[in-house]
PDB file of N, CA and C in Angstrom:
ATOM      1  N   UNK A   1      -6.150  46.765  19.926  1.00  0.00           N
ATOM      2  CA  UNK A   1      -7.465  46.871  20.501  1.00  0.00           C
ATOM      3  C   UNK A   1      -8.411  47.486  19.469  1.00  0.00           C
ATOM      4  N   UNK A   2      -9.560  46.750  19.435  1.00  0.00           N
ATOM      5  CA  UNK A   2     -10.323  47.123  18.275  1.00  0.00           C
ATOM      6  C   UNK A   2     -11.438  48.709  19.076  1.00  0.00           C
ATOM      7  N   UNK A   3     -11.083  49.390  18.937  1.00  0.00           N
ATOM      8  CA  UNK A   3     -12.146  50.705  19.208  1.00  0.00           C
ATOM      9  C   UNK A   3     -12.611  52.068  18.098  1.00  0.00           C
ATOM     10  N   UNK A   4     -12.519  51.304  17.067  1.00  0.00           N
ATOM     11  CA  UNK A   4     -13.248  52.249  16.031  1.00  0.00           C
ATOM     12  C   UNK A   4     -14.971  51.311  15.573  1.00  0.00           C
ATOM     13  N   UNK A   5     -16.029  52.211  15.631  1.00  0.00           N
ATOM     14  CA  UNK A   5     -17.114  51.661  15.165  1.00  0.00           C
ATOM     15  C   UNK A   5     -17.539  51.654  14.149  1.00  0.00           C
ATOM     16  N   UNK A   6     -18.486  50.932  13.173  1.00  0.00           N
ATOM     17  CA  UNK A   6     -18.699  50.670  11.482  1.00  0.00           C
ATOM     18  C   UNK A   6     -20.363  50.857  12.152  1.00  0.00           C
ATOM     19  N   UNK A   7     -21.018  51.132  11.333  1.00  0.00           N
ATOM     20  CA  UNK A   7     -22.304  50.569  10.928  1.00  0.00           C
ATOM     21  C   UNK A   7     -22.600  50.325   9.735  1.00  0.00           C
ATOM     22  N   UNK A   8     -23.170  49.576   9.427  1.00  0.00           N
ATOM     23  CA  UNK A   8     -23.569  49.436   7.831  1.00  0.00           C
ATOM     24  C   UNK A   8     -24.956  48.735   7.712  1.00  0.00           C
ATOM     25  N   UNK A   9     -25.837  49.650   6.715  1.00  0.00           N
ATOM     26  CA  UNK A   9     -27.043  49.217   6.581  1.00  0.00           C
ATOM     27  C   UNK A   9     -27.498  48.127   5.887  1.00  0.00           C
ATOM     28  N   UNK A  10     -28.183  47.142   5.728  1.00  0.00           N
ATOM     29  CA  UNK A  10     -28.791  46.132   4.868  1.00  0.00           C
ATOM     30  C   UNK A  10     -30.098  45.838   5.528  1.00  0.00           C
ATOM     31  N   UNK A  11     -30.846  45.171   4.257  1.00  0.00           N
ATOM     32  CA  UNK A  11     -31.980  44.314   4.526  1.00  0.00           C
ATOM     33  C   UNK A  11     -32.142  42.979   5.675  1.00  0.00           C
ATOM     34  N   UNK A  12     -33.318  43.061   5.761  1.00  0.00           N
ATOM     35  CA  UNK A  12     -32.974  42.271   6.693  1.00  0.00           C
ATOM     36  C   UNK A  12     -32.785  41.179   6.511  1.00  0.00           C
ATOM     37  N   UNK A  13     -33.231  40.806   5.541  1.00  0.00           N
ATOM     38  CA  UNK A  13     -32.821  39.267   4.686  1.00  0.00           C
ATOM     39  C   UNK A  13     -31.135  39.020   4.778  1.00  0.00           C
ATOM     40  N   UNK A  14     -30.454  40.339   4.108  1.00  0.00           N
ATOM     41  CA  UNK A  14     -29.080  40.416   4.431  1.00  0.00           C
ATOM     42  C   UNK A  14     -28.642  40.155   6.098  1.00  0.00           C
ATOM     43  N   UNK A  15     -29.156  40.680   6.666  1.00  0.00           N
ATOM     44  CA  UNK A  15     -28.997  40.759   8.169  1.00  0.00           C
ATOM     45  C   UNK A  15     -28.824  39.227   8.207  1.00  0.00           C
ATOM     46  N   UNK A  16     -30.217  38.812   8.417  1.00  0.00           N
ATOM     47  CA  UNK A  16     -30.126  37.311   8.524  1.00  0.00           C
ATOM     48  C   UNK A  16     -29.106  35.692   8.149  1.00  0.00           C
ATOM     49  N   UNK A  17     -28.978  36.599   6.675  1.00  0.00           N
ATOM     50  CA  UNK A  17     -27.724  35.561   6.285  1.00  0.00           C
ATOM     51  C   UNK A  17     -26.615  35.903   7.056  1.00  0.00           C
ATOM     52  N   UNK A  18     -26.417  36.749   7.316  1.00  0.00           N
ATOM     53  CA  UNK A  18     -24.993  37.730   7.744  1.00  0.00           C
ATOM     54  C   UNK A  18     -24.743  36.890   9.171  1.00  0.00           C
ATOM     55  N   UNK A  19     -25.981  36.847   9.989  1.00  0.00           N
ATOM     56  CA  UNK A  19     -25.911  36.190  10.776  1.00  0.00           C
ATOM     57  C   UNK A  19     -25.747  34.881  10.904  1.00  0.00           C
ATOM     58  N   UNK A  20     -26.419  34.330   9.723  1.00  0.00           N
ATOM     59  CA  UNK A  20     -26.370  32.870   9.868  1.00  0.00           C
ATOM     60  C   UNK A  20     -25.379  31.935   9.841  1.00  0.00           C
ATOM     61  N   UNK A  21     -24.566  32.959   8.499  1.00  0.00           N
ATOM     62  CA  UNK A  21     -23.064  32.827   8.141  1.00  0.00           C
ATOM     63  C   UNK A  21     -22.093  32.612   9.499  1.00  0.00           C
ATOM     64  N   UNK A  22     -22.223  33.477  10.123  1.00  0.00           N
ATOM     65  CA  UNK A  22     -21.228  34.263  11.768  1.00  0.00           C
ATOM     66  C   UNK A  22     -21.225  32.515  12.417  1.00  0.00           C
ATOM     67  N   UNK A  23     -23.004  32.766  12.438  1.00  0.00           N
ATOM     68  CA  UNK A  23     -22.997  31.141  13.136  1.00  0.00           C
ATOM     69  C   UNK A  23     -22.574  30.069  12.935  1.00  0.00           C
ATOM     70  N   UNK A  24     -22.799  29.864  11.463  1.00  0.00           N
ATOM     71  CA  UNK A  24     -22.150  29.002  10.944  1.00  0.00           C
ATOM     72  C   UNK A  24     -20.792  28.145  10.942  1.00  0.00           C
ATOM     73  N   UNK A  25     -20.200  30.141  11.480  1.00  0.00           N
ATOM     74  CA  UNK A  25     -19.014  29.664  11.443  1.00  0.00           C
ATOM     75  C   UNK A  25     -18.167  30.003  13.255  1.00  0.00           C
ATOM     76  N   UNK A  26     -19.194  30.021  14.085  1.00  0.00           N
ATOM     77  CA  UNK A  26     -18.600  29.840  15.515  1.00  0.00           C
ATOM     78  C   UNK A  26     -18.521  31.207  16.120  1.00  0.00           C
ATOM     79  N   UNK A  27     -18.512  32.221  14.895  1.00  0.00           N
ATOM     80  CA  UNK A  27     -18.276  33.748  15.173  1.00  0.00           C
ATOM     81  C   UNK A  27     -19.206  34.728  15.111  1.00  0.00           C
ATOM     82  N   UNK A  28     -19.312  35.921  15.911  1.00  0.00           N
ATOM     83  CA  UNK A  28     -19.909  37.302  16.140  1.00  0.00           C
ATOM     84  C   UNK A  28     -19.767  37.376  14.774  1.00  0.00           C
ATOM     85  N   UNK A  29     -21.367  38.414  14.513  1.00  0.00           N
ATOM     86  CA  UNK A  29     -21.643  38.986  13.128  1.00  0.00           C
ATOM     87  C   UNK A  29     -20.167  40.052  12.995  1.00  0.00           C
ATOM     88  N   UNK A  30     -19.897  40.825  13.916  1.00  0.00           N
ATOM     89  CA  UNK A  30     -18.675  41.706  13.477  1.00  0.00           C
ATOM     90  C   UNK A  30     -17.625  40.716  13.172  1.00  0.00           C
ATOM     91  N   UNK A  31     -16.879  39.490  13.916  1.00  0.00           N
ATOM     92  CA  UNK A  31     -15.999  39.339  13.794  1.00  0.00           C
ATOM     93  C   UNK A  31     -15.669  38.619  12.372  1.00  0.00           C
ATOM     94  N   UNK A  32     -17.043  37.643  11.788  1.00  0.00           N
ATOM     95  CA  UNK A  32     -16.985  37.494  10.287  1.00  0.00           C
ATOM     96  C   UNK A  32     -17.200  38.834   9.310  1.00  0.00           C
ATOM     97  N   UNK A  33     -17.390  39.666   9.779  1.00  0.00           N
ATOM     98  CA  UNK A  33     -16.892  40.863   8.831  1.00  0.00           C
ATOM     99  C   UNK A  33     -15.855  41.300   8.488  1.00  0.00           C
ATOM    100  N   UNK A  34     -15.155  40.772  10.299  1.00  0.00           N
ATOM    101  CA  UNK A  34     -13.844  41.519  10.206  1.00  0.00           C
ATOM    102  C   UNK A  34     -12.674  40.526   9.361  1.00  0.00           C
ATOM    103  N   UNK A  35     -13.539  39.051   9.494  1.00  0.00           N
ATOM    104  CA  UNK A  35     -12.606  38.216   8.387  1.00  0.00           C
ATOM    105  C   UNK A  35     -13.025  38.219   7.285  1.00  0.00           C
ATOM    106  N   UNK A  36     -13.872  38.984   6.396  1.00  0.00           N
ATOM    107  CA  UNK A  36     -14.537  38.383   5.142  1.00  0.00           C
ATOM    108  C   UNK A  36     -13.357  40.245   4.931  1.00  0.00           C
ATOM    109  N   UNK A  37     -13.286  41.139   5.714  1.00  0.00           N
ATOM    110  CA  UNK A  37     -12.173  42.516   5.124  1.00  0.00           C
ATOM    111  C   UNK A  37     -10.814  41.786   5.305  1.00  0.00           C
ATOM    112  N   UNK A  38     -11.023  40.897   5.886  1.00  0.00           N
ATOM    113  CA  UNK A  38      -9.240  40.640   6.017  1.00  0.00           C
ATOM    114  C   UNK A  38      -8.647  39.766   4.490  1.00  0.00           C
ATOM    115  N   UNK A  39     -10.156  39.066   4.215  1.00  0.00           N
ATOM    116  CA  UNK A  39      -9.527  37.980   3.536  1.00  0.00           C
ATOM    117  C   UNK A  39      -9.904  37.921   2.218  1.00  0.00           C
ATOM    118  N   UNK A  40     -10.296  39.265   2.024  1.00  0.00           N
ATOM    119  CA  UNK A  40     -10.855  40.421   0.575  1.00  0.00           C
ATOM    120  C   UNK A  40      -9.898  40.662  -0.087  1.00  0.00           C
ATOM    121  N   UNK A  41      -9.237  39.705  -1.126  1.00  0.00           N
ATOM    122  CA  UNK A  41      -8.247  40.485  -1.909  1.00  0.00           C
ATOM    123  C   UNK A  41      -8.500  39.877  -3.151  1.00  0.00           C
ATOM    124  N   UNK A  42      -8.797  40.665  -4.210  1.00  0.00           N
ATOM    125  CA  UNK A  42      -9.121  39.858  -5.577  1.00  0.00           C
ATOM    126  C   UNK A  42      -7.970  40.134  -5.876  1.00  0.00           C
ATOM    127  N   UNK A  43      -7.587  39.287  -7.316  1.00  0.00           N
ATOM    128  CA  UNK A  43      -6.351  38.771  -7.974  1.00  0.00           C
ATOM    129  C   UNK A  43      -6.785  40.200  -9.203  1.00  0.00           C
ATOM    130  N   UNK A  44      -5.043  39.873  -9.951  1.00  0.00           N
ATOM    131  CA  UNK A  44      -5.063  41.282 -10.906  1.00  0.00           C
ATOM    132  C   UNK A  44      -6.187  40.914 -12.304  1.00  0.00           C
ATOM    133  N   UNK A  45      -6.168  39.294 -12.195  1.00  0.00           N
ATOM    134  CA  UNK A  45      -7.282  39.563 -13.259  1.00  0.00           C
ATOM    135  C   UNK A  45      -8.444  39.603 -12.620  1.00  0.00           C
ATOM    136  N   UNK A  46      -9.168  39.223 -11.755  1.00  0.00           N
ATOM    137  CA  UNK A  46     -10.752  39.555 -10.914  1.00  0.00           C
ATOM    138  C   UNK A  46     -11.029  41.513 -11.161  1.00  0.00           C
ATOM    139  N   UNK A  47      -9.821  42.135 -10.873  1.00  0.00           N
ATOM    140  CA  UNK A  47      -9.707  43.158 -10.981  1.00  0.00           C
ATOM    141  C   UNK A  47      -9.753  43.948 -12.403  1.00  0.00           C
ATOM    142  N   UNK A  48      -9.514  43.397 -13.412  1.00  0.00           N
ATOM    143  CA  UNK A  48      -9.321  43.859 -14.715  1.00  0.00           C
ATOM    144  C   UNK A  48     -10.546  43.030 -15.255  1.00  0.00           C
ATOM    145  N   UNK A  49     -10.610  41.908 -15.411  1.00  0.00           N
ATOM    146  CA  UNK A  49     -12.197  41.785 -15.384  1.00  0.00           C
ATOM    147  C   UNK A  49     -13.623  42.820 -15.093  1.00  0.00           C
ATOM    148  N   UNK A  50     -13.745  43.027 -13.884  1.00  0.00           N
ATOM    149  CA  UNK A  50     -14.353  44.145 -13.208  1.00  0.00           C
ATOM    150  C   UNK A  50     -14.514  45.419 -14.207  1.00  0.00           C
ATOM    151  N   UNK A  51     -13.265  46.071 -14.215  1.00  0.00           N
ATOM    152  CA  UNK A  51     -12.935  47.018 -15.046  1.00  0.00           C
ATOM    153  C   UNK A  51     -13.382  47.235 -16.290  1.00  0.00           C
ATOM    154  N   UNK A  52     -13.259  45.976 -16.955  1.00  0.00           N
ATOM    155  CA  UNK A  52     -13.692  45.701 -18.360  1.00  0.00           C
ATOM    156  C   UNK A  52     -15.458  45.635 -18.285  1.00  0.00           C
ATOM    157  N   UNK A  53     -16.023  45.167 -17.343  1.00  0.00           N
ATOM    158  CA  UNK A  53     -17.275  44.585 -17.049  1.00  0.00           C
ATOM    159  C   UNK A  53     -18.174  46.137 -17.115  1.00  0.00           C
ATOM    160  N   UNK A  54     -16.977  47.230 -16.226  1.00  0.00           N
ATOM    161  CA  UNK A  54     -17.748  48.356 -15.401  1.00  0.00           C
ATOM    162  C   UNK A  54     -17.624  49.119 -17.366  1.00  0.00           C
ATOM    163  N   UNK A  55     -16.553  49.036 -18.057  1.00  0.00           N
ATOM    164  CA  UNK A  55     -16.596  49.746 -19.544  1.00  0.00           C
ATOM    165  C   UNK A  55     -17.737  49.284 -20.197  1.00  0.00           C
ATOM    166  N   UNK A  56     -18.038  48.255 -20.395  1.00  0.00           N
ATOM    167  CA  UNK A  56     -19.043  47.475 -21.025  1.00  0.00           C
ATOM    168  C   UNK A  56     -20.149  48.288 -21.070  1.00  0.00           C
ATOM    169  N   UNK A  57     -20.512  48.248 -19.334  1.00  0.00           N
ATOM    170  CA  UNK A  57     -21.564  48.623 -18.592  1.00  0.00           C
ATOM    171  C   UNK A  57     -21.808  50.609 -18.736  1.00  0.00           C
ATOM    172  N   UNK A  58     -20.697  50.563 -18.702  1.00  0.00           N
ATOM    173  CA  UNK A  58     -20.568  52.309 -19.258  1.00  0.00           C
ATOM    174  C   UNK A  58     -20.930  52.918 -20.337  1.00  0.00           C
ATOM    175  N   UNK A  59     -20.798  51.993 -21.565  1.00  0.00           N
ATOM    176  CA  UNK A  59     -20.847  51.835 -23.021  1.00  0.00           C
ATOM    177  C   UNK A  59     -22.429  51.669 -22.844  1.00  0.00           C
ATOM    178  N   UNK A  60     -23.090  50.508 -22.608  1.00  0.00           N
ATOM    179  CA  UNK A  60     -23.993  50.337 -22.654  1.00  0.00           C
ATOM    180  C   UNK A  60     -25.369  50.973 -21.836  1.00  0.00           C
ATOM    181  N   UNK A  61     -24.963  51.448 -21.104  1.00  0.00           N
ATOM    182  CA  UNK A  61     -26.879  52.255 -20.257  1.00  0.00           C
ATOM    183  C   UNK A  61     -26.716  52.843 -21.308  1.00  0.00           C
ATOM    184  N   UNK A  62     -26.020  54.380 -21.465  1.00  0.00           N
ATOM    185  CA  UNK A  62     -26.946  55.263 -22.601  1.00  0.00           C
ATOM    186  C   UNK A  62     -28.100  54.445 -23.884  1.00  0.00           C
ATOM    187  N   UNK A  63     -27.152  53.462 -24.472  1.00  0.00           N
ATOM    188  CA  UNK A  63     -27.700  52.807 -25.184  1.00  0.00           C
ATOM    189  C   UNK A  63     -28.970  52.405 -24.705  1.00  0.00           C
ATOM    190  N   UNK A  64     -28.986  51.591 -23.530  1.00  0.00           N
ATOM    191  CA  UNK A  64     -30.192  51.222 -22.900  1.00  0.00           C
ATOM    192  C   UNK A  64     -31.775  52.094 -22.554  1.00  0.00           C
ATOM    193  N   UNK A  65     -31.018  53.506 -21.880  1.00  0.00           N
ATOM    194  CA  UNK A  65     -31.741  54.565 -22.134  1.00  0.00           C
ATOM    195  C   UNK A  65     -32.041  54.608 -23.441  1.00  0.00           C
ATOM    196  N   UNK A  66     -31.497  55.312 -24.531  1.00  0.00           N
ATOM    197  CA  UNK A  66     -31.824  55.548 -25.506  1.00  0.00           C
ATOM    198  C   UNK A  66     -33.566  54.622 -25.958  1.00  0.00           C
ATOM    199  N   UNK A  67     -33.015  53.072 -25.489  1.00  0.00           N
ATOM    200  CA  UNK A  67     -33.854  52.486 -25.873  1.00  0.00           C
ATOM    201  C   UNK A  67     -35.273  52.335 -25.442  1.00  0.00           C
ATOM    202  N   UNK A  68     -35.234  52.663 -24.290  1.00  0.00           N
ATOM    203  CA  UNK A  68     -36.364  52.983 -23.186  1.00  0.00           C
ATOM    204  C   UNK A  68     -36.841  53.769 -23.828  1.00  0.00           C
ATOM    205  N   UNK A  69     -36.159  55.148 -24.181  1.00  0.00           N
ATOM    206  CA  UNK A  69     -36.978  56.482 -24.436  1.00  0.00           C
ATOM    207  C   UNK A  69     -37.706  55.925 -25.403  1.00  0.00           C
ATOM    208  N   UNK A  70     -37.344  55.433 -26.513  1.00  0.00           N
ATOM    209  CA  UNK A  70     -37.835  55.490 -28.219  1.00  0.00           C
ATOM    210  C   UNK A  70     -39.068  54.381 -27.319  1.00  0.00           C
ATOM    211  N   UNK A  71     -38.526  53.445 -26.763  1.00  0.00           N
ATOM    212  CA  UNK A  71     -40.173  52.466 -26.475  1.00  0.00           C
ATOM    213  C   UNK A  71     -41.445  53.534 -25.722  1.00  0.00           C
ATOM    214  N   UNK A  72     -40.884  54.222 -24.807  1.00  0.00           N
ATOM    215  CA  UNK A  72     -41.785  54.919 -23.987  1.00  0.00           C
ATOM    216  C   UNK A  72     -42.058  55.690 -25.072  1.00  0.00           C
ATOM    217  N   UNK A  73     -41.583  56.266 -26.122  1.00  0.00           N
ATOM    218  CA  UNK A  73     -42.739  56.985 -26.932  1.00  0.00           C
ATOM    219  C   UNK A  73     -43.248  56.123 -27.581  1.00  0.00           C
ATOM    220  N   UNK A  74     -42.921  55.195 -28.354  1.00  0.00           N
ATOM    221  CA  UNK A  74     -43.648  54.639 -29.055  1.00  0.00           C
ATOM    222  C   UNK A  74     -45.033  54.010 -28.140  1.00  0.00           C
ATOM    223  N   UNK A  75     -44.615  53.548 -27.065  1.00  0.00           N
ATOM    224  CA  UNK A  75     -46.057  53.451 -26.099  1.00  0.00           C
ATOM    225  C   UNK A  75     -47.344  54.584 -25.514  1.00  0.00           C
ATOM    226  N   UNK A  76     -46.609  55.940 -25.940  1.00  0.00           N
ATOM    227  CA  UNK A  76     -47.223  57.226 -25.597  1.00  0.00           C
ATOM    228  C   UNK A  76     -48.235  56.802 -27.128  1.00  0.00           C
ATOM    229  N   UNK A  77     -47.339  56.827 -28.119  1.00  0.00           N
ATOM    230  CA  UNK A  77     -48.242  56.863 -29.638  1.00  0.00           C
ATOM    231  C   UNK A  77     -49.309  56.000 -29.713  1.00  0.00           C
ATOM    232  N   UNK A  78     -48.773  55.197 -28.731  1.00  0.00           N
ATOM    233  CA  UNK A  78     -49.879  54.173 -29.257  1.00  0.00           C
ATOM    234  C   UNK A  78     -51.079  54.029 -28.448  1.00  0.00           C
ATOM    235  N   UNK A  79     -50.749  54.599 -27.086  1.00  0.00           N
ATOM    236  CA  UNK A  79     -51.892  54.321 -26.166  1.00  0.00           C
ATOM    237  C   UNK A  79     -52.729  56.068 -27.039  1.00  0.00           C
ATOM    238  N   UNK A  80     -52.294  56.998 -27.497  1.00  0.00           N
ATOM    239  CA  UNK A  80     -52.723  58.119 -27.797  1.00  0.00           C
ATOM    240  C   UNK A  80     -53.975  57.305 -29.317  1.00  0.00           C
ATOM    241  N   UNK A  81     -52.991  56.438 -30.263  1.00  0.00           N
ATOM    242  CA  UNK A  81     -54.022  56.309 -30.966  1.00  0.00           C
ATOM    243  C   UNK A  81     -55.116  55.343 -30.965  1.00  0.00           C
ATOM    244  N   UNK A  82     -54.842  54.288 -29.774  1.00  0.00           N
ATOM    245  CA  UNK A  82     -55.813  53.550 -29.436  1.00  0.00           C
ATOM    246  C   UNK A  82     -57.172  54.279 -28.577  1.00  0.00           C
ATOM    247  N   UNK A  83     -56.863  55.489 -27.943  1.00  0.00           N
ATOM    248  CA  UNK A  83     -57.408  56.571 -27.195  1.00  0.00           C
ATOM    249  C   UNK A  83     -58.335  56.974 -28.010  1.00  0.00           C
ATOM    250  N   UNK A  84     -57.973  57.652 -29.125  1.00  0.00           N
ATOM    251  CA  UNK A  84     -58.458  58.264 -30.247  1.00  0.00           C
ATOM    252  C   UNK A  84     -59.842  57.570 -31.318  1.00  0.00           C
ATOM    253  N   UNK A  85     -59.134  56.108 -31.251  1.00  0.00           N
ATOM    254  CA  UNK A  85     -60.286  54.987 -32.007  1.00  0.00           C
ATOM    255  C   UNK A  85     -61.102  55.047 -30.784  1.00  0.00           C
ATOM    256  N   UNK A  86     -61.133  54.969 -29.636  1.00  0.00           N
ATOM    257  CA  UNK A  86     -62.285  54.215 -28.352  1.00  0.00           C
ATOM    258  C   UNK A  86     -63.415  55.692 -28.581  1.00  0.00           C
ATOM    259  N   UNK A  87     -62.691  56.726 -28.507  1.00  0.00           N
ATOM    260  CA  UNK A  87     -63.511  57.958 -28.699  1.00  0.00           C
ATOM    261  C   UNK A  87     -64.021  58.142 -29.823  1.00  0.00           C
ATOM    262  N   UNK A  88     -63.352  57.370 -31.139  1.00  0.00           N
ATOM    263  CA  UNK A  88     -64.525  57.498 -32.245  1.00  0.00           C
ATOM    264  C   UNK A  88     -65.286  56.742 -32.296  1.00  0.00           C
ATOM    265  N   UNK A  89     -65.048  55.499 -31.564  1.00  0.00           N
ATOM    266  CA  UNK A  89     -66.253  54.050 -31.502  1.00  0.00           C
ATOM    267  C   UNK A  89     -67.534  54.866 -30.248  1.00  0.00           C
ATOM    268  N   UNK A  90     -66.893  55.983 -29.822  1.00  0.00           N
ATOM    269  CA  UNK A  90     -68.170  56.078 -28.784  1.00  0.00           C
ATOM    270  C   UNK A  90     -67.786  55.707 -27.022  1.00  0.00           C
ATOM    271  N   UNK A  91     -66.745  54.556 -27.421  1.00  0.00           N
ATOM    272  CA  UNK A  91     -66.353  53.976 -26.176  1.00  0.00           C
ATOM    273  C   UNK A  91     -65.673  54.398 -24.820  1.00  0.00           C
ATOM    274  N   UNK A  92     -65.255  55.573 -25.285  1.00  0.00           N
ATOM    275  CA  UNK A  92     -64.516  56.167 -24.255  1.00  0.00           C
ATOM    276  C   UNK A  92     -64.900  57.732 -24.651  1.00  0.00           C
ATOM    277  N   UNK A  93     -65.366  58.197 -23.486  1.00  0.00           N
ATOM    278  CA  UNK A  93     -66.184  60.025 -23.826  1.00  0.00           C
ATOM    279  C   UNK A  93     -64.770  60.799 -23.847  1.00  0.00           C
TER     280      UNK A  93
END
């Protein structure tokens, strides 16, 4: 007997497919949930894939940051010295 409750939040766009899916397939939004957990099993490489994907991804933000920062200053410098010319043209008080 099923008597434990889930909620889970999404968009409603999500909602909608979620539903559409259920319909699609003859079934309550819970009960295609309860088959899309039943029938959730990735293989050992889907899994090591992943893994490798999530290192990659680990490796890489700082980098990404890094790169942001150096642009966001270089965009500080530059809006500072374009700032600087408008106020010597007069153009900006």
């Amino acid at each position: 007997m099923q008597t434990a409750r889930v909620t889970v939040l999404m968009t409603p766009d999500r909602k909608a497919q979620l539903e559409s899916r259920a319909a699609d397939m003859g079934v309550s939004s819970g009960e295609f949930i309860r088959l899309a957990v039943d029938n959730f099993n990735p293989s050992e490489t889907e899994s090591a894939e992943l893994a490798a994907l999530i290192d990659e991804l680990s490796e890489a933000v700082p980098r990404m940051r890094a790169a942001l920062d150096r642009s966001v200053e270089r965009l500080d410098s530059t809006h500072a010295k374009v700032d600087r010319l408008l106020r010597d043209m007069g153009v900006r008080a």
